[in-house]
N, C-alpha and C. Protein backbone atom coordinates (compact mmCIF):
# COMPACT_ATOMS: atom_id res chain seq x y z
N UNK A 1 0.85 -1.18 0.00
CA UNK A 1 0.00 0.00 0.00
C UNK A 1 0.89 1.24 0.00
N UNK A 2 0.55 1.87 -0.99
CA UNK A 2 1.42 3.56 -1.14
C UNK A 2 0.49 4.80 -0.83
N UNK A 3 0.24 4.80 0.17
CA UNK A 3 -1.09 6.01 0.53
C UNK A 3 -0.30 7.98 0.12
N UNK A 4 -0.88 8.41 -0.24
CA UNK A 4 -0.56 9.83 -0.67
C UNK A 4 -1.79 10.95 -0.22
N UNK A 5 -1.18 11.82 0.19
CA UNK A 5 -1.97 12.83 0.64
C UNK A 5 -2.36 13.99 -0.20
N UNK A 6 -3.65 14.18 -0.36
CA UNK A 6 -4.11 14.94 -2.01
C UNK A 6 -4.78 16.22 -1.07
N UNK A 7 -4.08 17.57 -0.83
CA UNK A 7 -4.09 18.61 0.03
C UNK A 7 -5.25 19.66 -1.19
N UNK A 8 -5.84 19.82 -1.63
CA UNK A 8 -6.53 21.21 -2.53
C UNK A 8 -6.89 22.22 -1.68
N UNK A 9 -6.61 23.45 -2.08
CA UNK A 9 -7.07 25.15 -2.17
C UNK A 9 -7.99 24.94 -3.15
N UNK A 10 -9.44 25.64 -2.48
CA UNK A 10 -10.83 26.12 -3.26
C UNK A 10 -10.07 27.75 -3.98
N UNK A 11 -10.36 27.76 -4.79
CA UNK A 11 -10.32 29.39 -5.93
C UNK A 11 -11.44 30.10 -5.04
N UNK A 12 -11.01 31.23 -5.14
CA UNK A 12 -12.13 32.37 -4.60
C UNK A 12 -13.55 32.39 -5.10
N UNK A 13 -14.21 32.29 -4.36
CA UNK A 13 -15.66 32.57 -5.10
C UNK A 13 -15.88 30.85 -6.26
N UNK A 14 -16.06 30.11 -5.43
CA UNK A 14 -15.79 28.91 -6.37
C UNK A 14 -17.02 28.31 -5.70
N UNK A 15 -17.84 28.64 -4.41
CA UNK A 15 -19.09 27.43 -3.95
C UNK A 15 -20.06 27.31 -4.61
N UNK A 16 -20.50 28.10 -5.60
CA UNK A 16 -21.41 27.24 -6.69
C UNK A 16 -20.86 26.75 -7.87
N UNK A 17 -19.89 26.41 -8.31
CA UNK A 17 -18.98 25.14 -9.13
C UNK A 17 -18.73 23.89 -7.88
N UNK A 18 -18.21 24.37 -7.17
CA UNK A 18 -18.31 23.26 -6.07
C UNK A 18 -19.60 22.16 -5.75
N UNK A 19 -20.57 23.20 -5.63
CA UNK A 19 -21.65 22.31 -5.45
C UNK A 19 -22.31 21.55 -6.21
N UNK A 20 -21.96 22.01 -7.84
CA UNK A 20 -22.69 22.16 -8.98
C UNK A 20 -21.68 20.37 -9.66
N UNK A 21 -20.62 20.31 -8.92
CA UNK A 21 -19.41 19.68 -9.44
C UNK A 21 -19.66 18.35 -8.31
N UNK A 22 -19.84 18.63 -7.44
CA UNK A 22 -19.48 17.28 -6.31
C UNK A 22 -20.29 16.02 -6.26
N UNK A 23 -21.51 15.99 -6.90
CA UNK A 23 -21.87 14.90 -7.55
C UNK A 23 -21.05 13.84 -7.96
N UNK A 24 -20.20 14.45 -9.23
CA UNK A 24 -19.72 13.94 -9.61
C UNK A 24 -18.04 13.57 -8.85
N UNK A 25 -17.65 14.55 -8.08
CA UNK A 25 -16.41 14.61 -7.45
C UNK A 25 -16.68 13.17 -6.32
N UNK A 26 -17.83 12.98 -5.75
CA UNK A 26 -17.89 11.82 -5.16
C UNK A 26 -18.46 10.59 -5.25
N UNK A 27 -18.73 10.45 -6.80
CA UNK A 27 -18.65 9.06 -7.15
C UNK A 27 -17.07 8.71 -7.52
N UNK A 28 -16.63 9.57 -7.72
CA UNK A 28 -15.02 9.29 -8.35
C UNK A 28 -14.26 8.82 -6.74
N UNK A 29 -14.69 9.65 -5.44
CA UNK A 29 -14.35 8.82 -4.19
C UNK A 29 -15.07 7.44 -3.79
N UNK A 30 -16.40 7.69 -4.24
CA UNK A 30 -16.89 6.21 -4.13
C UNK A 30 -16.37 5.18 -4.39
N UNK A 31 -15.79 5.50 -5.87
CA UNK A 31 -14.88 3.75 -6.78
C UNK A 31 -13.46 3.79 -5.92
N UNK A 32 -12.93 4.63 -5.68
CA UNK A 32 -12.14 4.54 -4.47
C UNK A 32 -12.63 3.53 -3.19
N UNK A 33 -13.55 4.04 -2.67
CA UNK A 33 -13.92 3.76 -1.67
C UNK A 33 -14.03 1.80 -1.95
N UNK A 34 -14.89 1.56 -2.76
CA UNK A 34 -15.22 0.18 -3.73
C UNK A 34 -14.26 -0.25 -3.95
N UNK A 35 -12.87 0.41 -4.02
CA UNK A 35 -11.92 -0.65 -4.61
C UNK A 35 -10.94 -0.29 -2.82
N UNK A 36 -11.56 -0.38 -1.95
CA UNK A 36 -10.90 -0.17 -0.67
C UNK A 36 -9.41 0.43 -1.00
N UNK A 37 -9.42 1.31 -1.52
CA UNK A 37 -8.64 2.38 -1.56
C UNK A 37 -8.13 3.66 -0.91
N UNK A 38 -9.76 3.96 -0.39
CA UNK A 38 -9.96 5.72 0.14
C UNK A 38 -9.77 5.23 1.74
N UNK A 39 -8.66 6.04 2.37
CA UNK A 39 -8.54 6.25 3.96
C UNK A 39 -9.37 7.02 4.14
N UNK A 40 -9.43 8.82 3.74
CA UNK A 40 -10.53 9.55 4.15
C UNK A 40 -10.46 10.33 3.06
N UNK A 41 -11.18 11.35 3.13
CA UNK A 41 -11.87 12.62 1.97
C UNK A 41 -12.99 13.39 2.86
N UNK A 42 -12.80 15.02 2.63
CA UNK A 42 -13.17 15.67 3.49
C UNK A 42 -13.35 17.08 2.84
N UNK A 43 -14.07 17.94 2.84
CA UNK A 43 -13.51 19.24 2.55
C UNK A 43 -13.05 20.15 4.04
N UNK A 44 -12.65 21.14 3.68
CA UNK A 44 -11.79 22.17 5.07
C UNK A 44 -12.93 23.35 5.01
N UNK A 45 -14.21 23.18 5.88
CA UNK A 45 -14.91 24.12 5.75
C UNK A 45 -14.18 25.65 6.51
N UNK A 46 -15.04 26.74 6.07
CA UNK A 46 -14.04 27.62 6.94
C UNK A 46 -14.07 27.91 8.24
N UNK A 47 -13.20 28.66 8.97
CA UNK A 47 -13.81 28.72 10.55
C UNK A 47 -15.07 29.44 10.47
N UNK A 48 -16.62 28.90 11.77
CA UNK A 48 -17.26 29.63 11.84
C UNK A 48 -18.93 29.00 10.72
N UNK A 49 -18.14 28.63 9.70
CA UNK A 49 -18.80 28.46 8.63
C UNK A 49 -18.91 27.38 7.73
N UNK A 50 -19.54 26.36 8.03
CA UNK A 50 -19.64 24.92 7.46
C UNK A 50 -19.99 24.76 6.27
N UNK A 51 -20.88 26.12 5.52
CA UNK A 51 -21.12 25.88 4.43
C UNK A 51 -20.40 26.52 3.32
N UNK A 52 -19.10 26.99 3.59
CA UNK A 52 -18.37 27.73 2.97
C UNK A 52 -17.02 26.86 2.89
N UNK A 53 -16.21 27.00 2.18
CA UNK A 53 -15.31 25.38 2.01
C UNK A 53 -13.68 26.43 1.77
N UNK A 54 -12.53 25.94 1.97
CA UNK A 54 -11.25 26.32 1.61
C UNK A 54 -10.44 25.44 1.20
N UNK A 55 -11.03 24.32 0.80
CA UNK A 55 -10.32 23.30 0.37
C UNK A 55 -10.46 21.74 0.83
N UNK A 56 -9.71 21.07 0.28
CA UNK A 56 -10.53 19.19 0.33
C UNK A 56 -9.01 18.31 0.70
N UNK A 57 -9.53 17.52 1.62
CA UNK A 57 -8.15 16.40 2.00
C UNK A 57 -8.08 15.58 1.27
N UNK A 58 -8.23 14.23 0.77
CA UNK A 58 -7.84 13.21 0.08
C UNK A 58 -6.89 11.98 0.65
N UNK A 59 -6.70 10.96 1.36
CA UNK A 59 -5.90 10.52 1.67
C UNK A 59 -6.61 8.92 1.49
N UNK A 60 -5.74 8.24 0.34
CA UNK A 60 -5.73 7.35 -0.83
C UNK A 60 -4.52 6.27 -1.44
N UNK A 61 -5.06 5.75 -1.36
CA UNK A 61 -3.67 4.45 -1.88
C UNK A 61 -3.64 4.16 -3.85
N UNK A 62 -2.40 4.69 -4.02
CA UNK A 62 -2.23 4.97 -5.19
C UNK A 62 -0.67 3.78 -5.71
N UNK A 63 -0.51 3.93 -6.54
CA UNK A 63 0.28 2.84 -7.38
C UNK A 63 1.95 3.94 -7.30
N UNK A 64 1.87 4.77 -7.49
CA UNK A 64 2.98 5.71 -7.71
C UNK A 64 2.19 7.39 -7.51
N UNK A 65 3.11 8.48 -7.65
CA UNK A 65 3.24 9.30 -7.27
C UNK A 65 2.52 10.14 -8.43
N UNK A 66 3.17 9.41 -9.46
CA UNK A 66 2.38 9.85 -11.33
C UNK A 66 1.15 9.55 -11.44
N UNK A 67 0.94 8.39 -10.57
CA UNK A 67 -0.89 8.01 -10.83
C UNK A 67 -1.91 8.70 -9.65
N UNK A 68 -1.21 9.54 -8.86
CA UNK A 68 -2.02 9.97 -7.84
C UNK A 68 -2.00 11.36 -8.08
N UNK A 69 -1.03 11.62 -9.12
CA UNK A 69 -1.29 13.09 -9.74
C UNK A 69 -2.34 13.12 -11.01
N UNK A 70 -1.69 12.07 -11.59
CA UNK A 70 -3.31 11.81 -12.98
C UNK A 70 -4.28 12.21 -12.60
N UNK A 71 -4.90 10.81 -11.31
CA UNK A 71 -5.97 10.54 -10.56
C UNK A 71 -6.53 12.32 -10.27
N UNK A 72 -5.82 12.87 -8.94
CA UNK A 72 -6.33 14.24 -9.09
C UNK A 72 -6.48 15.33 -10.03
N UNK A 73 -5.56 15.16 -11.24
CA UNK A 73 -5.87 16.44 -12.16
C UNK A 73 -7.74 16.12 -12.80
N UNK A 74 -7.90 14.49 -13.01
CA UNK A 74 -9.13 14.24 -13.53
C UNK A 74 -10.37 14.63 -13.15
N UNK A 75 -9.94 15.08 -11.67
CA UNK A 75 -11.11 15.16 -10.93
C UNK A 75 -12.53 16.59 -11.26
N UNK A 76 -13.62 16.34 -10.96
CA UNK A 76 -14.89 17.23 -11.46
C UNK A 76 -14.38 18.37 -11.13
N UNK A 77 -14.10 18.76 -9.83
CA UNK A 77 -13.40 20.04 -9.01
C UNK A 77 -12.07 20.81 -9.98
N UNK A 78 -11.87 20.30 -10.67
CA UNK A 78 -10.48 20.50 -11.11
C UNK A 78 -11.17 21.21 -12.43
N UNK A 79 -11.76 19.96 -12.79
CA UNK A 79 -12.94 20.80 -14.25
C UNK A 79 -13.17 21.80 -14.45
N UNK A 80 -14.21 22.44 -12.87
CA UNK A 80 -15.45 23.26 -12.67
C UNK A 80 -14.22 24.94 -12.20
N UNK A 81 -12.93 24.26 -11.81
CA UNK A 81 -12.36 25.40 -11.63
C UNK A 81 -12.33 25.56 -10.16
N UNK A 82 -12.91 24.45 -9.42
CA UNK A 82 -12.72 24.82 -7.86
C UNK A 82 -11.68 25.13 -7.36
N UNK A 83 -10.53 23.91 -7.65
CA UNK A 83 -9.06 23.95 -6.88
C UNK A 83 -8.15 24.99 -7.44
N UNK A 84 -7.44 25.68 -7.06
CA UNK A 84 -6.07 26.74 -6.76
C UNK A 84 -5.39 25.71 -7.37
N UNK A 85 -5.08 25.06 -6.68
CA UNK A 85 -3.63 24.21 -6.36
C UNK A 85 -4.11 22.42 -5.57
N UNK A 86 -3.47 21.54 -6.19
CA UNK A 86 -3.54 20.58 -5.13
C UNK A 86 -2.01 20.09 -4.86
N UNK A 87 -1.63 19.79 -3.75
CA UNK A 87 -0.46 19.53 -3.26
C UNK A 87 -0.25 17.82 -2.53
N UNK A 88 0.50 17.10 -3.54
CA UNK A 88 0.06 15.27 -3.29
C UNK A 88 1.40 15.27 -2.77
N UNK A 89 1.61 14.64 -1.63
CA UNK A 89 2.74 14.22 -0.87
C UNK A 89 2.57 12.64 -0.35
N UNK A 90 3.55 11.72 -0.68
CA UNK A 90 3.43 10.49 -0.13
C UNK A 90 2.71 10.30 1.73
N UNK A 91 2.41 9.76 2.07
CA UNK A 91 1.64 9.81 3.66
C UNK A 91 1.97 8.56 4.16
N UNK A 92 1.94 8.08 5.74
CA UNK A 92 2.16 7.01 6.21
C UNK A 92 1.68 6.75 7.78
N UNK A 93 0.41 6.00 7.31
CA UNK A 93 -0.70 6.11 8.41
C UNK A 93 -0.22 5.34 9.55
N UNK A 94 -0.42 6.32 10.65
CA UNK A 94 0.18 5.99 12.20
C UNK A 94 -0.52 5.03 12.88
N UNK A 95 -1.67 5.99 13.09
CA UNK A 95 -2.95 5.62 14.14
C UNK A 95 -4.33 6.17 12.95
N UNK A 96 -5.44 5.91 13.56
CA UNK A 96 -4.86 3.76 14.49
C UNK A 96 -4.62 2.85 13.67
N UNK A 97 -4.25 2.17 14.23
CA UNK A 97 -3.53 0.84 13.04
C UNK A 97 -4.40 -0.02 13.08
């Protein structure tokens, strides 16, 4: 198992592409999920404000470093223009075991 951590920044003014997009952004975690892949997935609501978002975690078992960058550029969010930036760093789950 090669788990990688998939960090995204929401673009300014991006919560109706977001919402309009995540349909589809979480069936693409689902087949994750189905192929017992997905540790977690989350968005970073802001302080104060649950319905307002700054960005999404990702933490996923991927084949290499190239396929967990594919994997995220494909994503609906990426489409619709939500993400800034996503930042994939290899990860190595502590707790709980």
């Amino acid at each position: 198992m090669m788990l990688f951590m998939l960090l995204a920044t929401d673009a300014d003014d991006t919560l109706e592409a977001r919402l309009a997009a995540r349909p589809q952004h979480l069936a693409r975690l689902q087949q994750l999920q189905d192929e017992n892949r997905l540790i977690l997935a989350g968005p970073n609501p802001l302080p104060g404000n649950d319905a307002a978002f700054s960005g999404s975690l990702i933490v996923a078992d991927f084949a290499s470093l190239d396929e967990a960058e594919a994997w995220a550029q494909q994503d609906p969010y990426v489409d619709a223009g939500v993400y800034a930036e996503i930042l994939i760093r290899p990860f190595k789950k502590v707790l709980p075991a």
